[in-house]
Protein backbone atom coordinates (compact mmCIF):
# COMPACT_ATOMS: atom_id res chain seq x y z
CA UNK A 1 0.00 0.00 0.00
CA UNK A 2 1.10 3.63 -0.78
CA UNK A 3 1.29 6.44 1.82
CA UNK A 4 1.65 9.81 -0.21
CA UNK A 5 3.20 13.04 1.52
CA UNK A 6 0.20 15.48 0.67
CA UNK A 7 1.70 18.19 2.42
CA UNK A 8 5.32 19.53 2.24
CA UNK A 9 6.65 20.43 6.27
CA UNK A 10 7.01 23.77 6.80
CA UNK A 11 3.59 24.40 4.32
CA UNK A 12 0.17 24.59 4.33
CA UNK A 13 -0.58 24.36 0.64
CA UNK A 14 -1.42 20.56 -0.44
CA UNK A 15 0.51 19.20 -2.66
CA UNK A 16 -1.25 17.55 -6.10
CA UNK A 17 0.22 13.84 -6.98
CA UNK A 18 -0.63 12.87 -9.99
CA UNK A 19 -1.85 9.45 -11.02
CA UNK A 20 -1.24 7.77 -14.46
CA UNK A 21 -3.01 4.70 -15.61
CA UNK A 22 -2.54 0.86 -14.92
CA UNK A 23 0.18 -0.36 -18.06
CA UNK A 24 1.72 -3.91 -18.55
CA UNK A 25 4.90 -3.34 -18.16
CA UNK A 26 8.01 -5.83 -17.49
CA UNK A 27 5.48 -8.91 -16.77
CA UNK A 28 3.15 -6.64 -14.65
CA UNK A 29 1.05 -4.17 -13.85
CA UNK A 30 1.96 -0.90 -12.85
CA UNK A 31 0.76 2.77 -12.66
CA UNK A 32 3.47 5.76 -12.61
CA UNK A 33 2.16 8.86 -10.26
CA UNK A 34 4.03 12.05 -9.67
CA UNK A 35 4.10 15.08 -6.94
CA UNK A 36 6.58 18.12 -6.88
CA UNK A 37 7.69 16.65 -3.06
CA UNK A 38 8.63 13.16 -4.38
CA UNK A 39 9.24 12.98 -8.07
CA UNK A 40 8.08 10.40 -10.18
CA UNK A 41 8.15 7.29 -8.53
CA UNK A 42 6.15 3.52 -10.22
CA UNK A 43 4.18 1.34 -8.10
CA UNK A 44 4.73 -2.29 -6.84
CA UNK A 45 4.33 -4.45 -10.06
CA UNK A 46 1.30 -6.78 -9.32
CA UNK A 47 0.35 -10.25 -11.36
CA UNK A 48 -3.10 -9.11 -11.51
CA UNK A 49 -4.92 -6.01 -13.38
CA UNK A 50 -7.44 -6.34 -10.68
CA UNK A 51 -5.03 -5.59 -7.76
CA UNK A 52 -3.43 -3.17 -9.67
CA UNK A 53 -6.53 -1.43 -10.46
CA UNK A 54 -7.41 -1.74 -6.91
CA UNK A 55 -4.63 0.42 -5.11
CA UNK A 56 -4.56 2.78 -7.68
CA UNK A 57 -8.53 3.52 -6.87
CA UNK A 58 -6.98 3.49 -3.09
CA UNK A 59 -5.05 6.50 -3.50
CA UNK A 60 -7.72 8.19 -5.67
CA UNK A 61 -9.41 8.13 -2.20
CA UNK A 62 -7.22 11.47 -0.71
CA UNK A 63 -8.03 14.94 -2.23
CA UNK A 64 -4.75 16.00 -3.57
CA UNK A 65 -4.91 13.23 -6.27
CA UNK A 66 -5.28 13.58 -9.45
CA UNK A 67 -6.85 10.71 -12.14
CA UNK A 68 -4.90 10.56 -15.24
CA UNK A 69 -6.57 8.31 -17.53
CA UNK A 70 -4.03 8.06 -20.22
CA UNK A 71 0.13 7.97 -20.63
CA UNK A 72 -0.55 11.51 -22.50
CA UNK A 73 -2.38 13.14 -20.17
CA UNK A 74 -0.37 12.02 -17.36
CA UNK A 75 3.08 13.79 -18.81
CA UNK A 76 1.36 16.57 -19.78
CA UNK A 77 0.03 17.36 -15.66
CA UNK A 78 3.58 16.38 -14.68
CA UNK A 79 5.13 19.09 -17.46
CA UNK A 80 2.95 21.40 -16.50
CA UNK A 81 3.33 21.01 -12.33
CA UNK A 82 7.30 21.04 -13.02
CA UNK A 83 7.46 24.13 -15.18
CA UNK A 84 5.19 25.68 -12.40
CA UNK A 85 7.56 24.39 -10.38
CA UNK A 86 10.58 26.26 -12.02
CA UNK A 87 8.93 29.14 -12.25
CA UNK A 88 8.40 29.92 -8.37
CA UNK A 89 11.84 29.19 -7.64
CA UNK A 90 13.13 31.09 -10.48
């Protein structure tokens, strides 16, 4: 199971992690998901789609996550939270 750091310390903003969608990848399934306080990170690679599909509804469960349904959309939220990024500590 996945814990996710919704808040940065020192903050009071939330933090949004983005969520891509469950691939086959490497002889499993997997889901990528992304926030500015952790960097991209993949999930445990399960045997099953169900499973898979499973935890990835689990985190959909906290506020500060965002649903990306495909591979497109996901690296276009994660372009567009880093350049945001950049720009505030530019």
């Amino acid at each position: 199971m996945l814990r996710l750091i919704s808040t940065p310390i020192g903050t009071s903003a939330p933090v949004k992690t983005y969520v891509g969608p469950v691939l086959y990848r490497q002889g499993g399934y997997s889901f990528d998901y992304f926030s500015v306080v952790t960097g991209s990170k993949r999930s445990y690679s399960y045997r099953s789609v169900e499973v898979a599909i499973h935890d990835r509804k689990f985190m959909l469960l906290d506020s500060t996550v965002v649903s990306c349904s495909t591979t497109e959309e996901f690296a276009a939220q994660v372009s567009t939270e880093v350049a945001h990024e950049k720009s505030l500590v530019a």
